[in-house]
C-alpha atoms as a PDB file:
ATOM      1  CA  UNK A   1      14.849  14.916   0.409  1.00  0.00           C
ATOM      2  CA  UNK A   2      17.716  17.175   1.807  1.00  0.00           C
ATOM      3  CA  UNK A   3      18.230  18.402  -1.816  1.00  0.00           C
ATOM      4  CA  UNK A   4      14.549  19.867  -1.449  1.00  0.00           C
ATOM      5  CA  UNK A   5      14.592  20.702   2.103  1.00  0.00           C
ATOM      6  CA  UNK A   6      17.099  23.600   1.148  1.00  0.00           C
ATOM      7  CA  UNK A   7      13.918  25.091  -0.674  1.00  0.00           C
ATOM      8  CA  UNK A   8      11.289  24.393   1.869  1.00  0.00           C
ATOM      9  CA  UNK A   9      11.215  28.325   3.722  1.00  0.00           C
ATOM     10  CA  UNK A  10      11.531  29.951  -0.427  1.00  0.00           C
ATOM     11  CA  UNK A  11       8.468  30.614  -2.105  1.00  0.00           C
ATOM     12  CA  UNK A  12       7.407  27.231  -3.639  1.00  0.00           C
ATOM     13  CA  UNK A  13       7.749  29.170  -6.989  1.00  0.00           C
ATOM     14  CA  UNK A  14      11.380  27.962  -6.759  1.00  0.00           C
ATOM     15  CA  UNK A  15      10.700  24.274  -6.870  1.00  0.00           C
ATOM     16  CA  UNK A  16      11.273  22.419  -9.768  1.00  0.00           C
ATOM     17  CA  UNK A  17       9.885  18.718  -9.894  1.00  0.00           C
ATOM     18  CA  UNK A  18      11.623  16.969 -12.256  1.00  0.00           C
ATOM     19  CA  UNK A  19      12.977  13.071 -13.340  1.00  0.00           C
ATOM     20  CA  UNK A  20      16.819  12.664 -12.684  1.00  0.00           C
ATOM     21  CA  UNK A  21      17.774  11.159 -15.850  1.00  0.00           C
ATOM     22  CA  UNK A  22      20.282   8.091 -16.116  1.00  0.00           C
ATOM     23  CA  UNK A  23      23.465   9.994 -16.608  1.00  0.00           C
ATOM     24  CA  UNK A  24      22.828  12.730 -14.355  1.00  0.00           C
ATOM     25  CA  UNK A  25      24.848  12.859 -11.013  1.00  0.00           C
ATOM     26  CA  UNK A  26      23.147  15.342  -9.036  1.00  0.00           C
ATOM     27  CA  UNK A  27      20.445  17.664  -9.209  1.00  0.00           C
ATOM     28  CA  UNK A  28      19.904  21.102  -7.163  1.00  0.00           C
ATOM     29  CA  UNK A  29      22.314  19.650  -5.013  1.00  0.00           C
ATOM     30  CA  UNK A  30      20.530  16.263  -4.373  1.00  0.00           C
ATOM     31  CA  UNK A  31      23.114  12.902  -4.866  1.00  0.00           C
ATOM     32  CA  UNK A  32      21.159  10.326  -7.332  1.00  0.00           C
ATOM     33  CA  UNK A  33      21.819   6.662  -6.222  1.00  0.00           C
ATOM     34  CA  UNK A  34      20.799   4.128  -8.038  1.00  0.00           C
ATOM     35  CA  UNK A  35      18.669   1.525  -7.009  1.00  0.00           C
ATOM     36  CA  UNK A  36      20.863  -1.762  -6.788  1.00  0.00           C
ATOM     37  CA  UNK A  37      19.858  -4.939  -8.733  1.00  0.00           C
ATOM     38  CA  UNK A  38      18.968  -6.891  -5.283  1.00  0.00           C
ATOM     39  CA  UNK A  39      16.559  -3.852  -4.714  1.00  0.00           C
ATOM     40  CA  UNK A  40      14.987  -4.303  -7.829  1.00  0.00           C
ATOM     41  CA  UNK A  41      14.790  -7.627  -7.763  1.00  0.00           C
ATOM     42  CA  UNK A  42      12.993  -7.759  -4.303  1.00  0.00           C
ATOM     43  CA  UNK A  43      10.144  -5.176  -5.612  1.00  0.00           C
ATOM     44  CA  UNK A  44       9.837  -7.342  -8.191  1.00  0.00           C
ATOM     45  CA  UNK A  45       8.889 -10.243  -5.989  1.00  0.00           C
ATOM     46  CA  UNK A  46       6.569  -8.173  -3.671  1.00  0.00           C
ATOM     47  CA  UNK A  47       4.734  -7.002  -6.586  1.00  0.00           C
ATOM     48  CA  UNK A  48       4.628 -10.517  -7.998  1.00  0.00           C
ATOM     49  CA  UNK A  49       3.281 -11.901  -4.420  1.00  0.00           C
ATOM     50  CA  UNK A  50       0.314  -8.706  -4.644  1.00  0.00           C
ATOM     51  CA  UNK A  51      -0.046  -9.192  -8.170  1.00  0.00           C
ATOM     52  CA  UNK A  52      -0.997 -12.773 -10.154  1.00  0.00           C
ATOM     53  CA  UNK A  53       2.957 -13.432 -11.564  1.00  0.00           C
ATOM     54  CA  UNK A  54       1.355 -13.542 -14.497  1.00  0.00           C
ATOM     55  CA  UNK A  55       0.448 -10.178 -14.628  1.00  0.00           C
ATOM     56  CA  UNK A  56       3.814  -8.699 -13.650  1.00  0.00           C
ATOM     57  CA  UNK A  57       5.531 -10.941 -16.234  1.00  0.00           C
ATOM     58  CA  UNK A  58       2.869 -10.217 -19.274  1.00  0.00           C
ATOM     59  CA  UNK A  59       4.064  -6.602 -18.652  1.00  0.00           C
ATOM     60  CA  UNK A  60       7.737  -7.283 -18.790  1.00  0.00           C
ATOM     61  CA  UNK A  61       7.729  -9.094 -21.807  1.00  0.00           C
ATOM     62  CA  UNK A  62       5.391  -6.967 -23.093  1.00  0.00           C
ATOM     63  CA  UNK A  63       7.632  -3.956 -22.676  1.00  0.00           C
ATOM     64  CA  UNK A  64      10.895  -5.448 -23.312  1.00  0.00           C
ATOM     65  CA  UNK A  65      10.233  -7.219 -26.549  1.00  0.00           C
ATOM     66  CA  UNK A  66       8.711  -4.082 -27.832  1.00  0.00           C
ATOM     67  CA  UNK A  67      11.805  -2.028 -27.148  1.00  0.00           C
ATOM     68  CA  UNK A  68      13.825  -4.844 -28.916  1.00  0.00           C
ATOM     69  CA  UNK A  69      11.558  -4.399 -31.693  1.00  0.00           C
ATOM     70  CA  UNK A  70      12.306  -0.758 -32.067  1.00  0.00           C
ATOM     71  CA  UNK A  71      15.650  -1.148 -31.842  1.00  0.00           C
ATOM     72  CA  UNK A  72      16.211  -3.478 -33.971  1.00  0.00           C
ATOM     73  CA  UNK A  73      14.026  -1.222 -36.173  1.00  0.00           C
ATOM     74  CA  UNK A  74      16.342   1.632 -35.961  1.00  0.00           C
ATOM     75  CA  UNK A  75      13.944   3.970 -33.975  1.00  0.00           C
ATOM     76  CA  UNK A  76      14.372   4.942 -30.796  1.00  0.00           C
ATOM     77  CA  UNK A  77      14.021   2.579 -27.662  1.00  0.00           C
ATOM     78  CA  UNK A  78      11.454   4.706 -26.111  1.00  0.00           C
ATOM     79  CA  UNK A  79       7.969   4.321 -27.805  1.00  0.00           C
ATOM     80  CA  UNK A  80       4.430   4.195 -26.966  1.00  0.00           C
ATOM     81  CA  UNK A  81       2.972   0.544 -26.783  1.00  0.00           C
ATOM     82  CA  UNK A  82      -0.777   0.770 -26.313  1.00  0.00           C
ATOM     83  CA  UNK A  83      -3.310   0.835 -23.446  1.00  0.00           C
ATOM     84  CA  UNK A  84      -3.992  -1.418 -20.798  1.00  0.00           C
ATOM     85  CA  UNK A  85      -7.831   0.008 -20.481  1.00  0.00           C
ATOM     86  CA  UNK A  86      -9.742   3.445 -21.695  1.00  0.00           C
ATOM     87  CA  UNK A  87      -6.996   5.620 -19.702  1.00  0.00           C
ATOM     88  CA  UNK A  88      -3.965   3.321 -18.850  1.00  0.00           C
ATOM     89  CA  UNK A  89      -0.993   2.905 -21.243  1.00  0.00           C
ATOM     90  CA  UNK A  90       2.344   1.506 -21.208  1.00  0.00           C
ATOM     91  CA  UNK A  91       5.328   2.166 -22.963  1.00  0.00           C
ATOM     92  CA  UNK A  92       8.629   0.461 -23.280  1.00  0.00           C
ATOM     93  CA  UNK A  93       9.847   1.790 -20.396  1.00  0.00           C
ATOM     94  CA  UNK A  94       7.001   1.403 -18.298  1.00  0.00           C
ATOM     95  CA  UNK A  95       7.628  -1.878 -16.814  1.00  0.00           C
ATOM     96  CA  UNK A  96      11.517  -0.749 -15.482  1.00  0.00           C
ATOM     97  CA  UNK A  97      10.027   2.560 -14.754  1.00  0.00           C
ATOM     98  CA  UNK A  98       7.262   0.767 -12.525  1.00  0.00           C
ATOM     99  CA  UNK A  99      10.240  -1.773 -10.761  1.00  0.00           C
ATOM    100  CA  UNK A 100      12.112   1.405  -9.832  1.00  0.00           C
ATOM    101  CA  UNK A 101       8.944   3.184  -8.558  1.00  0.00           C
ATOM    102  CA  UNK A 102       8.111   0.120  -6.335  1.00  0.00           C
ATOM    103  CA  UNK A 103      11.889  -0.034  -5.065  1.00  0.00           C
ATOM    104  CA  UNK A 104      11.239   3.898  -4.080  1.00  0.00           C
ATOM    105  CA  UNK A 105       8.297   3.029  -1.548  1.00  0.00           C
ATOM    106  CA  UNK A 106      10.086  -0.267  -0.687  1.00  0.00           C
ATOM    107  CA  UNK A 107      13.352   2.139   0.196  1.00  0.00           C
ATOM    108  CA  UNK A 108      11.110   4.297   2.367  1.00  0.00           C
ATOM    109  CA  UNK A 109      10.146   1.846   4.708  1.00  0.00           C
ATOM    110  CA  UNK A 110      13.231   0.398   5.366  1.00  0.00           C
ATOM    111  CA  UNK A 111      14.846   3.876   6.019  1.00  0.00           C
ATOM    112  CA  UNK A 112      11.919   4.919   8.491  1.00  0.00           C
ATOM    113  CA  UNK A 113      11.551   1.242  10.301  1.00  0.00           C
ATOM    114  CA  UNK A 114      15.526   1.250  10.790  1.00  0.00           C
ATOM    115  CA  UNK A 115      16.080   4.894  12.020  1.00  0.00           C
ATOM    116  CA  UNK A 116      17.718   6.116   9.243  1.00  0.00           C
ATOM    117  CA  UNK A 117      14.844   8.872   8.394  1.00  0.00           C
ATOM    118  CA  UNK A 118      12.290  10.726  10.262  1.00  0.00           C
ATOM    119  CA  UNK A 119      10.237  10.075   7.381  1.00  0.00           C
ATOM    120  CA  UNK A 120       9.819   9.096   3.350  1.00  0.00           C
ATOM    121  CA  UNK A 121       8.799  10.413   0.376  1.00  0.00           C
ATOM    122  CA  UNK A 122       8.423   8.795  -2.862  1.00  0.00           C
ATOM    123  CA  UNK A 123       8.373  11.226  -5.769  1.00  0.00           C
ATOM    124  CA  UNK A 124       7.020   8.153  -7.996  1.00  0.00           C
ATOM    125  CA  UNK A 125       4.763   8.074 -11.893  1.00  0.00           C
ATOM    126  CA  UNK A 126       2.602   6.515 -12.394  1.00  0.00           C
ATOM    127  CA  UNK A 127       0.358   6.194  -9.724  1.00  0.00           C
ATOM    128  CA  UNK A 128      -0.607   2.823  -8.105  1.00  0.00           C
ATOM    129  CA  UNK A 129      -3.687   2.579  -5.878  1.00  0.00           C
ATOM    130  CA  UNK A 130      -6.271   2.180  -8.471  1.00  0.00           C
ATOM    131  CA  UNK A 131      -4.481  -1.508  -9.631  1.00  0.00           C
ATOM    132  CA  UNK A 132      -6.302  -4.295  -8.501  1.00  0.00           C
ATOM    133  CA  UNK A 133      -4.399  -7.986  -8.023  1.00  0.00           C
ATOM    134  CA  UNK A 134      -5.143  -8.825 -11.640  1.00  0.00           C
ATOM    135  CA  UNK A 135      -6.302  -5.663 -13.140  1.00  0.00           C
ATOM    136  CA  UNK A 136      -4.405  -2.135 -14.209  1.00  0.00           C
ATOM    137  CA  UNK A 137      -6.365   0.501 -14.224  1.00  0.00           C
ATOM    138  CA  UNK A 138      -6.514   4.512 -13.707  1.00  0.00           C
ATOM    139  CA  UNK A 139      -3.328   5.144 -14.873  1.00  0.00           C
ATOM    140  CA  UNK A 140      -2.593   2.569 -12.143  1.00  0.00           C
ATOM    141  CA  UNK A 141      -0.467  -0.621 -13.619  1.00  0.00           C
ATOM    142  CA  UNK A 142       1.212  -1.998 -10.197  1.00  0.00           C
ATOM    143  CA  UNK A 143       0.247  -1.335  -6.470  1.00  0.00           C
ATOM    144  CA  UNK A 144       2.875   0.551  -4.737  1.00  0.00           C
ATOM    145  CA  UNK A 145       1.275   1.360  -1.861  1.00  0.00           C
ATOM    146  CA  UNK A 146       0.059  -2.332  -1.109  1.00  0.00           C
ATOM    147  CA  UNK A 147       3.433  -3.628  -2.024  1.00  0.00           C
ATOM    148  CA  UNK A 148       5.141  -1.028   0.558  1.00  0.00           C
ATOM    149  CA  UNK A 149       2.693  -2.062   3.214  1.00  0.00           C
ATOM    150  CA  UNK A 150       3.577  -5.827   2.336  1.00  0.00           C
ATOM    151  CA  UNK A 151       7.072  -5.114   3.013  1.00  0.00           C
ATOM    152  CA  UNK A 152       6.534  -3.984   5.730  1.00  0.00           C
ATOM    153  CA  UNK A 153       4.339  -6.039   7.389  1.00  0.00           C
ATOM    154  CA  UNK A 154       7.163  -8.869   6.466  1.00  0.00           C
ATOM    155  CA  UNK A 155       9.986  -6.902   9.013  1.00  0.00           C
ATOM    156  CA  UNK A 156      10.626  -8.077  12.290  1.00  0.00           C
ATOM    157  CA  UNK A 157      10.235  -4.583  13.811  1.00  0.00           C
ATOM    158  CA  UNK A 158       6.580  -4.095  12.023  1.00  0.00           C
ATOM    159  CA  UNK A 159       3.938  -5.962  13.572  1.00  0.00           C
ATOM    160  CA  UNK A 160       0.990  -3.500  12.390  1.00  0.00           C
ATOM    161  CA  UNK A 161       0.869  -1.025   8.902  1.00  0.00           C
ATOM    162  CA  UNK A 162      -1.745   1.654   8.340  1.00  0.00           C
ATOM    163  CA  UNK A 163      -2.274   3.005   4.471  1.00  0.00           C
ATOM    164  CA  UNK A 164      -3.822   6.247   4.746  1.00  0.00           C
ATOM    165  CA  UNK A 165      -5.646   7.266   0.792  1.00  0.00           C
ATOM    166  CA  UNK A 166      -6.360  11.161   1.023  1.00  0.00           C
ATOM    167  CA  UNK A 167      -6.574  10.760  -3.094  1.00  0.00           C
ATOM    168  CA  UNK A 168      -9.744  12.267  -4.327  1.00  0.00           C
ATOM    169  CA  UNK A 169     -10.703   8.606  -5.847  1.00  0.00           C
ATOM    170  CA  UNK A 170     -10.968   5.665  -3.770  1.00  0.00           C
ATOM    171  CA  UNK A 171      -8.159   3.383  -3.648  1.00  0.00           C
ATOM    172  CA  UNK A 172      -9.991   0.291  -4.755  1.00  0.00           C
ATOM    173  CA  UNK A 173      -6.557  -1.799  -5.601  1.00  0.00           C
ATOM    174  CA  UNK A 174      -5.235  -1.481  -2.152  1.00  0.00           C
ATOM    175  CA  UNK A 175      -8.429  -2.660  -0.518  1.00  0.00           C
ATOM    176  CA  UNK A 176      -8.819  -5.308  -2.978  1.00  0.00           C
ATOM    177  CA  UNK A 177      -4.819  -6.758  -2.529  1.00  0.00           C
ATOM    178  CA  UNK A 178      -4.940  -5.644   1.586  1.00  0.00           C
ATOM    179  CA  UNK A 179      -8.040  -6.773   2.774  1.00  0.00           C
ATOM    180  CA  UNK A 180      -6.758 -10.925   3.236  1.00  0.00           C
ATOM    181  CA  UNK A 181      -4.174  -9.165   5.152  1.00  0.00           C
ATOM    182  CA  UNK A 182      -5.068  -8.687   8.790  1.00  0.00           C
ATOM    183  CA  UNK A 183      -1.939  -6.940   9.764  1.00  0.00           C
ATOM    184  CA  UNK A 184      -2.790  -4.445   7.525  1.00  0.00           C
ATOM    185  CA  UNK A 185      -5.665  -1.216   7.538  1.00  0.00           C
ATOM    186  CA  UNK A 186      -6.563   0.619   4.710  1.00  0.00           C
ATOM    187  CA  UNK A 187      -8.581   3.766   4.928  1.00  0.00           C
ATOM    188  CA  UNK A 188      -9.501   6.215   2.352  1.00  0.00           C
ATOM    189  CA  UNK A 189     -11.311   9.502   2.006  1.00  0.00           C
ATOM    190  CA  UNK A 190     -12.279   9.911  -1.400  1.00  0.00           C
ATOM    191  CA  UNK A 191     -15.344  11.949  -2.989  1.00  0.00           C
ATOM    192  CA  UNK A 192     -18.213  10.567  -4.531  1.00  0.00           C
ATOM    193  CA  UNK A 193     -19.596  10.025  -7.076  1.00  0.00           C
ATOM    194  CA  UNK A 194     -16.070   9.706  -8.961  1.00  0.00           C
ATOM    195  CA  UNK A 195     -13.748   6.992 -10.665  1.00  0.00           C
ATOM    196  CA  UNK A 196     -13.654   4.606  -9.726  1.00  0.00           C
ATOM    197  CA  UNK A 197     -17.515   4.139  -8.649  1.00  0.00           C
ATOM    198  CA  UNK A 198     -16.826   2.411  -5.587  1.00  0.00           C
ATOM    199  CA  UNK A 199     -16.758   3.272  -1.871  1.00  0.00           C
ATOM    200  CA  UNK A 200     -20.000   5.097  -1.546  1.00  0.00           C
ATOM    201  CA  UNK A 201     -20.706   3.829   1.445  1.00  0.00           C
ATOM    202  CA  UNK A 202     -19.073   5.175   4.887  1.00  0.00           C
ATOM    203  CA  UNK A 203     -18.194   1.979   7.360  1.00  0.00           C
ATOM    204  CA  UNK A 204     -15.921  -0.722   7.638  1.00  0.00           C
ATOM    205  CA  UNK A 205     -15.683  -3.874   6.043  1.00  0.00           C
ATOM    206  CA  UNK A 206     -13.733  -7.192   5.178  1.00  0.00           C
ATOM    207  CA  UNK A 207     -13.988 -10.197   7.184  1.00  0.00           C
ATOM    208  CA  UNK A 208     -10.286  -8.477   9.060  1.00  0.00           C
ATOM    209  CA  UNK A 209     -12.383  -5.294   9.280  1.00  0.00           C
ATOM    210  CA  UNK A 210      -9.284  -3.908   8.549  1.00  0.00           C
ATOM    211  CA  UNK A 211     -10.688  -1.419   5.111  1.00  0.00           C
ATOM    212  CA  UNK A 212     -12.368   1.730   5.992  1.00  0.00           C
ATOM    213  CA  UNK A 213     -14.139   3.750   3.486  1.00  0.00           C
ATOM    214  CA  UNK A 214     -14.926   7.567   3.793  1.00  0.00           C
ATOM    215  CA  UNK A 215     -16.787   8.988   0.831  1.00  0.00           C
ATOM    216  CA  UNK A 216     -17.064  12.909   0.701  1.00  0.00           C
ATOM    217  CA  UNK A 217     -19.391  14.833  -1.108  1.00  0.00           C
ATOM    218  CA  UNK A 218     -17.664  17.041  -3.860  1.00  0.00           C
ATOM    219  CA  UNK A 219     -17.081  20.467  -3.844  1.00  0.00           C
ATOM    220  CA  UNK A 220     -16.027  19.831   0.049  1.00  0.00           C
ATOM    221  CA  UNK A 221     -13.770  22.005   1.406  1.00  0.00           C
ATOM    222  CA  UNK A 222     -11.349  21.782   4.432  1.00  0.00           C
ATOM    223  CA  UNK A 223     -13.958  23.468   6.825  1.00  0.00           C
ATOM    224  CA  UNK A 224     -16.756  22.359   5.159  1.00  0.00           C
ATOM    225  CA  UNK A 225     -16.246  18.632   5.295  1.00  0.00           C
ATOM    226  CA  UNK A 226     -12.890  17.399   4.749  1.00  0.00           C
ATOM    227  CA  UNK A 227     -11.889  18.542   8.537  1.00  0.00           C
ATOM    228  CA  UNK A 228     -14.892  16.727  10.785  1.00  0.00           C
ATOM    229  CA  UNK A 229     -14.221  13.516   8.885  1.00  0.00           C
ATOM    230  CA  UNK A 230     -10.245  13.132   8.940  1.00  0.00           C
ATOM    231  CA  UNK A 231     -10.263  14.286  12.452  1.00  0.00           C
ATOM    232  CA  UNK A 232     -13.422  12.337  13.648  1.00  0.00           C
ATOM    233  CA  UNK A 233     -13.145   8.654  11.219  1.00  0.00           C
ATOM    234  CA  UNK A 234      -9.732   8.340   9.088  1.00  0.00           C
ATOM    235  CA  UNK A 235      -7.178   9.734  12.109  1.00  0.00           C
ATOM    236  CA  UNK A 236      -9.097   7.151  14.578  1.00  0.00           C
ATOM    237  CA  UNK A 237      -9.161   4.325  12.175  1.00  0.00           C
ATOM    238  CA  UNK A 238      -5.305   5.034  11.537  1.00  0.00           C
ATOM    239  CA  UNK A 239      -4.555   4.523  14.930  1.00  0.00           C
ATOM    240  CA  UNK A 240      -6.383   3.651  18.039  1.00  0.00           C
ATOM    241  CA  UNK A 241      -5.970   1.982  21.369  1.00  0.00           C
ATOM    242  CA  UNK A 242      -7.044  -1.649  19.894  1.00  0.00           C
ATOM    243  CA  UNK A 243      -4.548  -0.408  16.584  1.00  0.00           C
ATOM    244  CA  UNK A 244      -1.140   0.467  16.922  1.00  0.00           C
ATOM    245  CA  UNK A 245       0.671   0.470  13.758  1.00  0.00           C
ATOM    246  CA  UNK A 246       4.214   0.420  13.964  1.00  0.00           C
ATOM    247  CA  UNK A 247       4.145   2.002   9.994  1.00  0.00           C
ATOM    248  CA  UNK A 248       1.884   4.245   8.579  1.00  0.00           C
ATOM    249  CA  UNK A 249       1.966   5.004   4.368  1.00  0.00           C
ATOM    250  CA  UNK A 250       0.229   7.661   3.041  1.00  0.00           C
ATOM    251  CA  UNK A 251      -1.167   7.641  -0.382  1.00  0.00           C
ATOM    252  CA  UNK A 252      -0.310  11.446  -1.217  1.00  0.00           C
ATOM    253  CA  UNK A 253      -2.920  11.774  -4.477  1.00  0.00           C
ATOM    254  CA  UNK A 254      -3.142  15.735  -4.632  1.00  0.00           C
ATOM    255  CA  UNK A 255      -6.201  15.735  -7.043  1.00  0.00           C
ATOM    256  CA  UNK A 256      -8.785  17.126  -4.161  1.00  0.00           C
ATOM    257  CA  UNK A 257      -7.218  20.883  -4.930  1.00  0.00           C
ATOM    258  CA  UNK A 258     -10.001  23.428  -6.290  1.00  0.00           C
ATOM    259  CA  UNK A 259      -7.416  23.939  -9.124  1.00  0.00           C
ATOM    260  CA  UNK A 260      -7.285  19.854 -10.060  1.00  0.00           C
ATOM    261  CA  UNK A 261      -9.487  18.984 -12.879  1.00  0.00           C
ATOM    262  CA  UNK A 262      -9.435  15.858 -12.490  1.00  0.00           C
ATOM    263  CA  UNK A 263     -12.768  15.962  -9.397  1.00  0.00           C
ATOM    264  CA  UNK A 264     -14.247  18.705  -7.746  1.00  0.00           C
ATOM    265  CA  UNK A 265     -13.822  18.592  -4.614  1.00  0.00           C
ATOM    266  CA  UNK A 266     -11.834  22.144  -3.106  1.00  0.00           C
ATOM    267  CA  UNK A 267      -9.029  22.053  -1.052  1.00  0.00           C
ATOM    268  CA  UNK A 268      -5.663  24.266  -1.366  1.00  0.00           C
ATOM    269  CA  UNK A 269      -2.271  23.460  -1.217  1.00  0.00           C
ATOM    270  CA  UNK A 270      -1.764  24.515   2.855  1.00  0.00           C
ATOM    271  CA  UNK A 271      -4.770  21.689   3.539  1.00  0.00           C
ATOM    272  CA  UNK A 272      -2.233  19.257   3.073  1.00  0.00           C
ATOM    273  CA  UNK A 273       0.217  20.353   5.590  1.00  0.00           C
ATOM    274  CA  UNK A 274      -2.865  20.471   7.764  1.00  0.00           C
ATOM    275  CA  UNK A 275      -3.539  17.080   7.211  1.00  0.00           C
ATOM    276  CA  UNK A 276      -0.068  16.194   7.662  1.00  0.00           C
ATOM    277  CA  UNK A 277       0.646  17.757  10.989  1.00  0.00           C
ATOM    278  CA  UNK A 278      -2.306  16.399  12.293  1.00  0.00           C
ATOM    279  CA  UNK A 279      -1.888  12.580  11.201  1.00  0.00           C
ATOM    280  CA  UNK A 280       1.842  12.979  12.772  1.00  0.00           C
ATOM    281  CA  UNK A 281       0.481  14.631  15.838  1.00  0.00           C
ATOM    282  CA  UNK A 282      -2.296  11.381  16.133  1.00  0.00           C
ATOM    283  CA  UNK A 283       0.339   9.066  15.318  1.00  0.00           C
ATOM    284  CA  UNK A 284       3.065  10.401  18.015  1.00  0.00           C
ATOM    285  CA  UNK A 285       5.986  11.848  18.401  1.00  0.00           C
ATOM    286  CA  UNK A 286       7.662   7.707  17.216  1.00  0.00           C
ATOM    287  CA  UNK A 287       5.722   7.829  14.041  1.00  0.00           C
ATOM    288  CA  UNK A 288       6.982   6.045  11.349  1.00  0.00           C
ATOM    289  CA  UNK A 289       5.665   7.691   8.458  1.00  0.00           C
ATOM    290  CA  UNK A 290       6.260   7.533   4.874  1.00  0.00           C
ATOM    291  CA  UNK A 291       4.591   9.269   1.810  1.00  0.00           C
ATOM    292  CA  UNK A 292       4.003   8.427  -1.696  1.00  0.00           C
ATOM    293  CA  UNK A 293       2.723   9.952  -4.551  1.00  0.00           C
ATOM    294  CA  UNK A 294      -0.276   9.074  -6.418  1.00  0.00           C
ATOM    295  CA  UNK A 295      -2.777  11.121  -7.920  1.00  0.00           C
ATOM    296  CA  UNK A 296      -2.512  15.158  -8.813  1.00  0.00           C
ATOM    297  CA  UNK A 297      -2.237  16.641 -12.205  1.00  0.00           C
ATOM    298  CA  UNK A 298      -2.365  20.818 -11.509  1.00  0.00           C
ATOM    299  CA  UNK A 299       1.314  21.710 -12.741  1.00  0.00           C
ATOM    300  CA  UNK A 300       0.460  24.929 -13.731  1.00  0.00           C
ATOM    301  CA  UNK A 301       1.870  27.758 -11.600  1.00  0.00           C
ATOM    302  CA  UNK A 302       0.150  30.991 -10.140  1.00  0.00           C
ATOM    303  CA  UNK A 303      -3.412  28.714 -10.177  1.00  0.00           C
ATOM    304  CA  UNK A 304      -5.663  30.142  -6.961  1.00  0.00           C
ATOM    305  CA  UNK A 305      -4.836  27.418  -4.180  1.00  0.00           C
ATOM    306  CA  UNK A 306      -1.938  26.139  -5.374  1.00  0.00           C
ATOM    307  CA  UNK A 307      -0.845  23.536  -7.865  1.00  0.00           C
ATOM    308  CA  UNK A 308       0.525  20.054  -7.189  1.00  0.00           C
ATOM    309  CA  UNK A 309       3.945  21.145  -6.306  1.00  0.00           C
ATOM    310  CA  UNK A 310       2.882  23.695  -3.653  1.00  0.00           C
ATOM    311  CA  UNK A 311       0.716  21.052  -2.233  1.00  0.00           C
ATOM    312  CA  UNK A 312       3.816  18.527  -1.936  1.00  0.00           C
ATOM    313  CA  UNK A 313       6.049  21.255  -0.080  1.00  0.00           C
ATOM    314  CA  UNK A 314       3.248  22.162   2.339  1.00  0.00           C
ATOM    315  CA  UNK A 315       3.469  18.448   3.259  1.00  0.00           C
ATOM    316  CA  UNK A 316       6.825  18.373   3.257  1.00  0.00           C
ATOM    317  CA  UNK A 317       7.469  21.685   5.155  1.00  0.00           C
ATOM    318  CA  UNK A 318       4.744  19.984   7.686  1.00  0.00           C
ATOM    319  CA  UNK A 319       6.925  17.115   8.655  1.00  0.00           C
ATOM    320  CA  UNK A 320      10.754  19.273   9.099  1.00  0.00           C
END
């Protein structure tokens, strides 16, 4: 984050997301350390406690005896495998990819709960929130978010987490893992109708009433709609007299911009700092706050609103 921070006042034209390779040291600056083999090893048994074990382990053998194959085939150890449903795949990778994207969300709450960051943000693909206990699905094979809110919940200083969803599709793997939790809220604004065909109904439910849903209509905007209900349901929900969470994750899916294809609803890329600044004013000035990617597919620069990097630095330039 301090290798981007040095960009935060340019135009966001000089941002470059990109993936840190294995045998790269550095990057505009920005120190890569490698997860260690305890951290991986941990995410591996959070997601195995949110997951069925015998999902996590289907997709590890699945991966690693299919990059065995190829290399024992003379090709190269990166290949496509096959998909999970009608729009999730896997490669050989994907299973070490997914450990390392789990250890990233894992990483942010220990550096916000111990004091070593104001705040967290994991710059992790795939997505997660869509993957149910036993089921992958949009694009979603494990649940980071859940297993970061897990974590969590497990540390001595974290008696109450709250998993904000501002993705444009409801999170319906976090409120399926979350919801025997009752340490743990979940609330997400998400329009519909929209994958995944769930959450239509405003309210709260579980028998924690600890999952909130917030469906918007699409082709909302920040004034017309998105505004009134963060302020007046999802900021409340997040934290409240009755609530105080001592950790609060934030499913950053950027797919509500006008310039996203993947819904319709119409927000720009300075919403999101919006939205930021006022969840962190709600929360207070001892906030522990960390972010994590999920949806958000614009990558194409100069689009009206802003793509999905401009939309991650307006966060980002909302919490320095």
């Amino acid at each position: 984050m301090k290798a981007l921070s040095s960009y935060i006042e340019t135009s966001s034209q000089n941002i470059e997301l990109i993936d840190v390779s294995p045998d790269d040291s550095s990057t505009n600056g920005g120190v890569r350390i490698p997860f260690s083999d305890e951290q991986i090893s941990h995410a591996r048994e959070i997601l195995s406690e949110i997951h069925t074990s015998e999902l996590v382990e289907s997709i590890e053998a699945k991966c690693h005896s299919s990059r065995d194959q190829r290399i024992e085939e003379g090709k190269s150890a990166l290949g496509f495998i096959g998909y999970l449903d009608d729009d999730t795949y896997i490669t050989t990778e994907s299973y070490d990819v997914c450990m390392r994207a789990a250890a990233c969300w894992i990483d942010g709450v220990d550096q916000v709960l111990n004091g070593m960051s104001f705040f967290h943000f994991a710059l992790t693909r795939p997505p997660g929130h869509h993957a149910t206990r036993t089921l992958p699905n949009g694009f979603c094979t494990f649940n980071f978010a859940a297993a970061a809110a897990v974590h969590g919940s497990k540390q001595k200083n974290c008696q109450k987490v709250t998993i904000i969803d501002w993705d444009v599709h409801y999170g319906q793997g976090i409120a399926d893992i979350v919801e025997d939790y009752p340490d743990i809220r979940y609330v997400s604004m998400h329009q519909v109708p929209a994958f995944p065909y769930q959450g239509d109904r405003r309210g709260v439910r579980g028998r924690h009433k600890n999952i909130m849903t917030v469906p918007i209509a699409p082709d909302s905007t920040w004034t017309c709609g998105y505004r009134e209900l963060f302020t007046e349901k999802v900021l409340p929900f997040c934290a409240c007299p009755e609530w105080q969470p001592d950790l609060v994750i934030v499913c950053a899916g950027y797919d509500a911009l006008a310039s996203d294809e993947l819904a319709s609803c119409s927000l720009v890329a300075k919403d999101y700092g919006t939205m930021t600044r006022l969840l962190k004013e709600h929360s207070g000035s001892g906030a522990k706050i960390i972010f994590g990617l999920e949806g958000g597919y614009q990558l194409k620069a100069n689009v009206p609103g802003g793509n999905l990097a401009d939309a991650v630095v307006e966060t980002i330039k909302a919490l320095d």
